[in-house]
C-alpha atoms as a PDB file:
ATOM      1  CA  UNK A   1      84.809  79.814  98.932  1.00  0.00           C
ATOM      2  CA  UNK A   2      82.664  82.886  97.477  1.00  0.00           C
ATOM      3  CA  UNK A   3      83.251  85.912  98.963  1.00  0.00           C
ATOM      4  CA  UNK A   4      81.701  89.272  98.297  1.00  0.00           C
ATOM      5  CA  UNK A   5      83.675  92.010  97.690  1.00  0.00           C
ATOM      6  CA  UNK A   6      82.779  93.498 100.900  1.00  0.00           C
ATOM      7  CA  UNK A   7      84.133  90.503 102.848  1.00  0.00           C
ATOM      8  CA  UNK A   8      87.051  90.360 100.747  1.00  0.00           C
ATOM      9  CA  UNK A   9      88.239  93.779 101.725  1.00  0.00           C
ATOM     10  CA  UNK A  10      87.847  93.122 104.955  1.00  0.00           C
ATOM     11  CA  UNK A  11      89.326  89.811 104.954  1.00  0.00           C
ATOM     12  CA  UNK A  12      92.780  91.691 103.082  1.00  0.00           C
ATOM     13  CA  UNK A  13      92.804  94.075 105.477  1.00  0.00           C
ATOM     14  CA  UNK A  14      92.634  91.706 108.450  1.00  0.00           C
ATOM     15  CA  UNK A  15      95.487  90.027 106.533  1.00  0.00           C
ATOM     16  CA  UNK A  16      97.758  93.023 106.208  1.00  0.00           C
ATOM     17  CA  UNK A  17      97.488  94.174 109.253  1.00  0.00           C
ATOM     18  CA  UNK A  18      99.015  97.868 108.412  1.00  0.00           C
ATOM     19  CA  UNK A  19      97.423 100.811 106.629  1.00  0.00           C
ATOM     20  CA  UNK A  20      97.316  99.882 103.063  1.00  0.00           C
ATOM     21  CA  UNK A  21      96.141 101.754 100.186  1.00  0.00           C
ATOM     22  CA  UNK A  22      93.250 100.863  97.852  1.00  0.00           C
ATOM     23  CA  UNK A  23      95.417  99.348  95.747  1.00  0.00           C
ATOM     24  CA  UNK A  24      97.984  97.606  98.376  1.00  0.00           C
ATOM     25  CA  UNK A  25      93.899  96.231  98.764  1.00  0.00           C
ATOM     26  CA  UNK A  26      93.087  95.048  95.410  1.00  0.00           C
ATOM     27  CA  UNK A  27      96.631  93.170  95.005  1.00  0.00           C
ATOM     28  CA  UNK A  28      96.024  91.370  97.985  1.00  0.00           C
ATOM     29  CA  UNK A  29      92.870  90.576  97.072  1.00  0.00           C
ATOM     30  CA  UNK A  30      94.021  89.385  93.410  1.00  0.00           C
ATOM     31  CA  UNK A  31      96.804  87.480  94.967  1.00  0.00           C
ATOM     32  CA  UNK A  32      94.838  85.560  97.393  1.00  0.00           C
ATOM     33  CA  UNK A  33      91.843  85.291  94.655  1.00  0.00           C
ATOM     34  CA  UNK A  34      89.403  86.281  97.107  1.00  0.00           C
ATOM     35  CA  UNK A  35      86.964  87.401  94.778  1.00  0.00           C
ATOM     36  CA  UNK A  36      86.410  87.294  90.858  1.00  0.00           C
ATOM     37  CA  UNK A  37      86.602  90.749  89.310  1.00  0.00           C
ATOM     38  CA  UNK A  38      85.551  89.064  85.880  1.00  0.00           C
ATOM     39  CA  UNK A  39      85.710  91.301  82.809  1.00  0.00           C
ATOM     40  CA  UNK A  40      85.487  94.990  84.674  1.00  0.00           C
ATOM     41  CA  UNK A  41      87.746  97.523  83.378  1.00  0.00           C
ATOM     42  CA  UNK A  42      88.564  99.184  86.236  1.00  0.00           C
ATOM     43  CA  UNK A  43      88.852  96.961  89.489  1.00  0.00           C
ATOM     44  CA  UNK A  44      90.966  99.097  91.818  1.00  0.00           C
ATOM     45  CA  UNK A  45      88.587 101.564  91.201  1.00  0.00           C
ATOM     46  CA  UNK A  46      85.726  99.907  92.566  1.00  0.00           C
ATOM     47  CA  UNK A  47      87.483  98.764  95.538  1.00  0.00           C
ATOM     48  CA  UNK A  48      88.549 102.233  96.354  1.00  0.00           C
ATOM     49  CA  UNK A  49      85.037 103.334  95.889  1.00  0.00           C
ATOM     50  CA  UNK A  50      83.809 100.262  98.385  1.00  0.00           C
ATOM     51  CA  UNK A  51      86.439 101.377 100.800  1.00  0.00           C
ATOM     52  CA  UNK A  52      85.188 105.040 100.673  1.00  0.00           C
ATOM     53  CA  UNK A  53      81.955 103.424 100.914  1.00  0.00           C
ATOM     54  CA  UNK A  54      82.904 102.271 104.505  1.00  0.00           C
ATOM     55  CA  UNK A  55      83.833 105.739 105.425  1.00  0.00           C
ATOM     56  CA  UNK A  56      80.449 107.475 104.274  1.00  0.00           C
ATOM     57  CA  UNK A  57      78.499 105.203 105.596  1.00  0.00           C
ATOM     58  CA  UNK A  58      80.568 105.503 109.172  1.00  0.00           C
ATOM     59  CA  UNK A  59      81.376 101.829 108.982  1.00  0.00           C
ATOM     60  CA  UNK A  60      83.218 101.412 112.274  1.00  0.00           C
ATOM     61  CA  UNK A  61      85.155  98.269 111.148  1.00  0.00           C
ATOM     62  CA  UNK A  62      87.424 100.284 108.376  1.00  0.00           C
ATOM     63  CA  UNK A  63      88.879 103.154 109.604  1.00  0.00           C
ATOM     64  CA  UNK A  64      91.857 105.722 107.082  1.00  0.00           C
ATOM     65  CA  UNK A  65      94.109 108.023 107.531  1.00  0.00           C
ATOM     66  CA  UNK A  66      95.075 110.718 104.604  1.00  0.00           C
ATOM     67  CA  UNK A  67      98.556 110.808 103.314  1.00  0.00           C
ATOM     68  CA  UNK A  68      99.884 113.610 101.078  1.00  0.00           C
ATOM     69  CA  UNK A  69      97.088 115.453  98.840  1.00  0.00           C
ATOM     70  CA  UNK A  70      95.261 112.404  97.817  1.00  0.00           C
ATOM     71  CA  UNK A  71      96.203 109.103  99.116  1.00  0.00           C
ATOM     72  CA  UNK A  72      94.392 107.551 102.029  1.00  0.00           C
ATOM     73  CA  UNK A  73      95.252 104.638 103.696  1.00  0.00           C
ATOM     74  CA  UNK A  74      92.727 102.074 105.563  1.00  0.00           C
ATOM     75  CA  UNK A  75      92.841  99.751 107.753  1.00  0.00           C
ATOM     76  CA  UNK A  76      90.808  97.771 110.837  1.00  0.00           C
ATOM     77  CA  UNK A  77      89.903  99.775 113.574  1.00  0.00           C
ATOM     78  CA  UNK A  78      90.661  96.252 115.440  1.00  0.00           C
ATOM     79  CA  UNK A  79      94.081  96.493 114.544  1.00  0.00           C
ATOM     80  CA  UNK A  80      94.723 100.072 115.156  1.00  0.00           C
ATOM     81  CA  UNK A  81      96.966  99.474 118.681  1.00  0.00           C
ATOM     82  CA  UNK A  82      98.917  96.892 116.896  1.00  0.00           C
ATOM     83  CA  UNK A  83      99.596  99.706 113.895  1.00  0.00           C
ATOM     84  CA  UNK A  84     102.136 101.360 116.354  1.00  0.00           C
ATOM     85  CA  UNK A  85     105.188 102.893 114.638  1.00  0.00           C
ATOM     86  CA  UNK A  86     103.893 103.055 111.254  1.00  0.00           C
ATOM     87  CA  UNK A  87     100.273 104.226 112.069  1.00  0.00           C
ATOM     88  CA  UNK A  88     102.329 106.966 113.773  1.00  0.00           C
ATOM     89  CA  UNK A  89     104.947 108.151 111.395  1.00  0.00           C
ATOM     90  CA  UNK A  90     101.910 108.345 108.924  1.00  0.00           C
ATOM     91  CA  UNK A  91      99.682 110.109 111.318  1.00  0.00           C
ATOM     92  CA  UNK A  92     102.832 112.710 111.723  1.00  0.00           C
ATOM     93  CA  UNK A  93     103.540 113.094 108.117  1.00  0.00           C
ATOM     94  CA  UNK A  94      99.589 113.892 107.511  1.00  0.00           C
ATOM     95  CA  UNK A  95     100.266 116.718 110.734  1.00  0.00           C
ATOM     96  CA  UNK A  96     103.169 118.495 108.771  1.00  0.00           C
ATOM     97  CA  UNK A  97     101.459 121.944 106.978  1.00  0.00           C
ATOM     98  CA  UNK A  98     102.946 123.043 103.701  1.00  0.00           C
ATOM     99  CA  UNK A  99     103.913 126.360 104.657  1.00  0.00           C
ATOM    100  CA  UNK A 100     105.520 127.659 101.871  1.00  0.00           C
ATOM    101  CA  UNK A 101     102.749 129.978 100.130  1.00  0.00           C
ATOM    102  CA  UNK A 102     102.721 130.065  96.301  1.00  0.00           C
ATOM    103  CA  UNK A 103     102.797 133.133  94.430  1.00  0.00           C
ATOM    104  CA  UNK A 104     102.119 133.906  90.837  1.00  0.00           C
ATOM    105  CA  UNK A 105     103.196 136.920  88.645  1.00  0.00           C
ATOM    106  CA  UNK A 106     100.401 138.296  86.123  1.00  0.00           C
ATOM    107  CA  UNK A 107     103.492 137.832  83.278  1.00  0.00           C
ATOM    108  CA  UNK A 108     103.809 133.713  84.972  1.00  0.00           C
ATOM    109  CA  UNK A 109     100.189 133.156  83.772  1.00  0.00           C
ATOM    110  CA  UNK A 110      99.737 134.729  80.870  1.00  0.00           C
ATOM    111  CA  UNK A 111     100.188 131.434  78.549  1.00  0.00           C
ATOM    112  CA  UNK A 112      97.650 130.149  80.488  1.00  0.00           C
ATOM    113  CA  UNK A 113      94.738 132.662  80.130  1.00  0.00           C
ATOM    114  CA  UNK A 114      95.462 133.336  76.394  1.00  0.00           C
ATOM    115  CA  UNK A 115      95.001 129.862  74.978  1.00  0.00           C
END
């Protein structure tokens, strides 16, 4: 069976059933051989750019959720009331603020503006 890449995302996510990273994504998918990534250098790359790809173009199928400064997990918007108790502790860690401010002394960057 041929699958696009597309429809192999989709299909690993339907299989996971839980947020999942882009990579949690392209193991799955490498695993299960859903799709040939042939000679490209960078495969998780282009599946987290085909997952951001759902988001931009407001695919309502794939939904994510971000997670610290830069990770974002995805998932089926199909699945989302079976997510429960991990779609929440997620959801809560994304609500925390950082509210410790940082501060910098003129003396703390000095190395930094003289090389």
């Amino acid at each position: 069976m041929s699958m696009t890449m597309k429809e192999a995302i989709l299909k690993s996510l339907d299989d996971l059933q839980k947020p999942s990273t882009s990579m949690d994504v392209y193991k799955h998918i490498r695993t299960n051989s859903y799709y040939d990534f042939g000679v490209g250098k960078t495969p998780e790359g282009t599946i987290s750019a085909v997952l951001g790809s759902f988001i931009r173009n407001n695919d309502a199928r794939v939904q994510r959720i971000k997670k610290g400064g830069s990770f974002y997990f995805y998932y089926l918007s199909k699945h989302e009331s079976d997510i429960g108790s991990e779609f929440e502790s997620i959801q809560v860690a994304n609500n925390k603020t950082d509210t410790s401010k940082k501060t910098y002394k003129e003396r703390d960057l000095h190395k930094l503006f003289s090389t």
